[in-house]
C-alpha atoms as a PDB file:
ATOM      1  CA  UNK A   1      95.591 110.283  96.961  1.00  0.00           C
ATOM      2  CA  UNK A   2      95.167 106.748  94.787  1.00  0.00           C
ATOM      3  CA  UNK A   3      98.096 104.820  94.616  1.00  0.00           C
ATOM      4  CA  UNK A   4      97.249 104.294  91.273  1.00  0.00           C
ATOM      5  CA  UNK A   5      95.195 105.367  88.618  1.00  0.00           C
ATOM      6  CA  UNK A   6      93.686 104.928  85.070  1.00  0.00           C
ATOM      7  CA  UNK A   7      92.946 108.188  83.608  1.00  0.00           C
ATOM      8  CA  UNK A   8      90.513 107.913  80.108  1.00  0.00           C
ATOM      9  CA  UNK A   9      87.634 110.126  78.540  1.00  0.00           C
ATOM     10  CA  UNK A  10      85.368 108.455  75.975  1.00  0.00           C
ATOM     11  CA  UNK A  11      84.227 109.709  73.111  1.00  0.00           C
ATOM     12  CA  UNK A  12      81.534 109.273  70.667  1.00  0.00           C
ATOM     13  CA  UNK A  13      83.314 106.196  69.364  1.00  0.00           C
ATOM     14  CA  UNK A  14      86.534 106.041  70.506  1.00  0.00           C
ATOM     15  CA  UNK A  15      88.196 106.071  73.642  1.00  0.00           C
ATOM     16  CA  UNK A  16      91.281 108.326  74.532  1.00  0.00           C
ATOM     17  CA  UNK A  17      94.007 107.097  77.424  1.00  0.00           C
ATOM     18  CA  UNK A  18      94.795 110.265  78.931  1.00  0.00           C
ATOM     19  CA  UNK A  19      97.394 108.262  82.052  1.00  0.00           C
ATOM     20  CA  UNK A  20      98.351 105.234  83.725  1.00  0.00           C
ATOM     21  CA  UNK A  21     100.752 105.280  86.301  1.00  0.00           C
ATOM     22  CA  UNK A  22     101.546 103.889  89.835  1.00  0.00           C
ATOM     23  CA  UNK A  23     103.224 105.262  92.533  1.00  0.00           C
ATOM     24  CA  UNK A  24     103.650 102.276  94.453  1.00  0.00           C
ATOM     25  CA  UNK A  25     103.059  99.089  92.067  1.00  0.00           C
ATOM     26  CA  UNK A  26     105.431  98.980  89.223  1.00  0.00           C
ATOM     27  CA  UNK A  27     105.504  95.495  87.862  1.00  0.00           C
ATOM     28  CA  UNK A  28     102.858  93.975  89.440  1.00  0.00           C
ATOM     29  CA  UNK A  29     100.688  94.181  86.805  1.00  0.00           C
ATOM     30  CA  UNK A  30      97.832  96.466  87.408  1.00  0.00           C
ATOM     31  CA  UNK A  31      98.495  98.332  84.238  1.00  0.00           C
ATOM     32  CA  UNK A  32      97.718  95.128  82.323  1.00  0.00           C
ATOM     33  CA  UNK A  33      94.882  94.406  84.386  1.00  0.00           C
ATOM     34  CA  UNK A  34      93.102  97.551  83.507  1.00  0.00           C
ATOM     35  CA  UNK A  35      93.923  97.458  79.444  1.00  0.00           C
ATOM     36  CA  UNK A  36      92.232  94.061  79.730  1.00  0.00           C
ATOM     37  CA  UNK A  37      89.248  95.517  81.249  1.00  0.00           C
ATOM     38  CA  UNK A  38      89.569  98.715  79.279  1.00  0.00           C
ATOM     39  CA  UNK A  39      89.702  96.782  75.670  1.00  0.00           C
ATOM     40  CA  UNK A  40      86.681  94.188  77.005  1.00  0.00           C
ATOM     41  CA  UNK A  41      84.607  97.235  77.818  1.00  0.00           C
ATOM     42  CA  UNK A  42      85.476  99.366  74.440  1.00  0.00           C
ATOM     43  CA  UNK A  43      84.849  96.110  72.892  1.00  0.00           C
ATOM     44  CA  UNK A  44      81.635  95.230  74.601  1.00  0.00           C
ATOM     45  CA  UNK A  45      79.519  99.038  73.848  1.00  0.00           C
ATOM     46  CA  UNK A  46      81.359  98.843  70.278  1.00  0.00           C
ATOM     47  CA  UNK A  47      84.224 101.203  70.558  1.00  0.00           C
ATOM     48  CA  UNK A  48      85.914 101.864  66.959  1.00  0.00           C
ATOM     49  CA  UNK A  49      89.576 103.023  68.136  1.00  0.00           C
ATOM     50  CA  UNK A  50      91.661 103.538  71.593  1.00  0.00           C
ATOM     51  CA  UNK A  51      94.170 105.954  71.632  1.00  0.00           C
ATOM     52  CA  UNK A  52      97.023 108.208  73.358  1.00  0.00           C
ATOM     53  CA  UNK A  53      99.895 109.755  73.684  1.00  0.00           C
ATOM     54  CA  UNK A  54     102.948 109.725  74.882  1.00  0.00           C
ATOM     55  CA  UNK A  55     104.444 112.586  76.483  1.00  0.00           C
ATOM     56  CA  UNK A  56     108.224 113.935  76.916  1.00  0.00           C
ATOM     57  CA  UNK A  57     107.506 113.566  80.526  1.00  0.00           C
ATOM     58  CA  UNK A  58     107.179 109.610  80.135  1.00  0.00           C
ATOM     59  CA  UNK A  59     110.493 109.386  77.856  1.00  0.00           C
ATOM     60  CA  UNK A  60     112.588 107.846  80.691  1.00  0.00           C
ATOM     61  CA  UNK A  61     110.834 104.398  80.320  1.00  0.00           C
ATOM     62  CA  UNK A  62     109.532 104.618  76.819  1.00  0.00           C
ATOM     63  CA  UNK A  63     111.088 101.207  75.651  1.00  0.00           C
ATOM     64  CA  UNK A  64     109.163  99.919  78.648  1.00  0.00           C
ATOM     65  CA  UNK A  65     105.313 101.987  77.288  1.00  0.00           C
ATOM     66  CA  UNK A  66     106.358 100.488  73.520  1.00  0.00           C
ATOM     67  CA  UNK A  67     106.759  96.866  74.893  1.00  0.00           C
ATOM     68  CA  UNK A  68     103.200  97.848  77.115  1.00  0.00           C
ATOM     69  CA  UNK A  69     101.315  98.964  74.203  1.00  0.00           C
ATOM     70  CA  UNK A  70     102.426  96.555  71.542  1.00  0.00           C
ATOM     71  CA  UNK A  71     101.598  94.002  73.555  1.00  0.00           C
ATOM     72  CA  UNK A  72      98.190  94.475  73.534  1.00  0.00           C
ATOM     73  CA  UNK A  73      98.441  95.160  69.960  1.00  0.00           C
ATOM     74  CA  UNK A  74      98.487  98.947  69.626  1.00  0.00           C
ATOM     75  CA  UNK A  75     100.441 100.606  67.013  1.00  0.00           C
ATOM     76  CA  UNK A  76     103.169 102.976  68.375  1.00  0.00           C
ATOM     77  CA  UNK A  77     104.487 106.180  66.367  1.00  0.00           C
ATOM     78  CA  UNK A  78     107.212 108.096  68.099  1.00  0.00           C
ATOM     79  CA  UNK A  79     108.957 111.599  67.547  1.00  0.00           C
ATOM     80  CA  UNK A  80     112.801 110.806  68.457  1.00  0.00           C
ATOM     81  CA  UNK A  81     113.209 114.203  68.200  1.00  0.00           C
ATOM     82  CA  UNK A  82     110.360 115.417  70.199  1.00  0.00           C
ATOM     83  CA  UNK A  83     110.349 112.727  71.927  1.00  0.00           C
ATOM     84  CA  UNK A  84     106.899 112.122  72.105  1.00  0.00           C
ATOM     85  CA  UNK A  85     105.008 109.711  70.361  1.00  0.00           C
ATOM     86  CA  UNK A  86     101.233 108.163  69.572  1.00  0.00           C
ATOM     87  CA  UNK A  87      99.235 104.847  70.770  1.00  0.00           C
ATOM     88  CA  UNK A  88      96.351 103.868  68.233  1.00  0.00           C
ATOM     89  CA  UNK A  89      94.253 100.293  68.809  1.00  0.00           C
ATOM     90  CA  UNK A  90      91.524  99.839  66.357  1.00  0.00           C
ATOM     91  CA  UNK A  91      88.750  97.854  67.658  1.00  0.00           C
ATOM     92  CA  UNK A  92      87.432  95.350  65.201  1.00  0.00           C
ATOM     93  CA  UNK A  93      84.700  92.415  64.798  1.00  0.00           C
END
């Protein structure tokens, strides 16, 4: 079992962030890590858009995901009452 992982599919032009998680490294900044590598890649074969979701299952640290996301300038739409929410990043020149 990985100790953590970086879950994503690409599509034609976009890539979608299906997980990140750790079981072991909170903090230590492998999550930021990979988004670096993640945006530099999407960026390099000429990716239009990265995007997500959040899931109920991840609303116990959601203030943490929205501070995650934002900082690597995604836009973040959440469902208070479904608690769930979206991650969008367009890619541009």
């Amino acid at each position: 079992m990985h100790d953590s992982l970086f879950q994503w599919r690409l599509d034609s032009n976009e890539i979608y962030i299906e997980d990140i998680w750790s079981n072991r490294h909170e903090n230590e900044g492998y999550g930021s890590l990979a988004m670096k590598h993640l945006i530099a890649l999407a960026r390099a074969r000429k990716y239009k858009r990265i995007y997500g979701e959040i899931e109920q299952k991840d609303w116990d640290h959601v203030d943490r995901l929205i501070r995650f996301y934002e900082k690597f300038g995604f836009e973040v739409e959440l469902n208070l009452e479904k608690k769930k929410g979206k991650i969008s990043l367009l890619l541009t020149e």
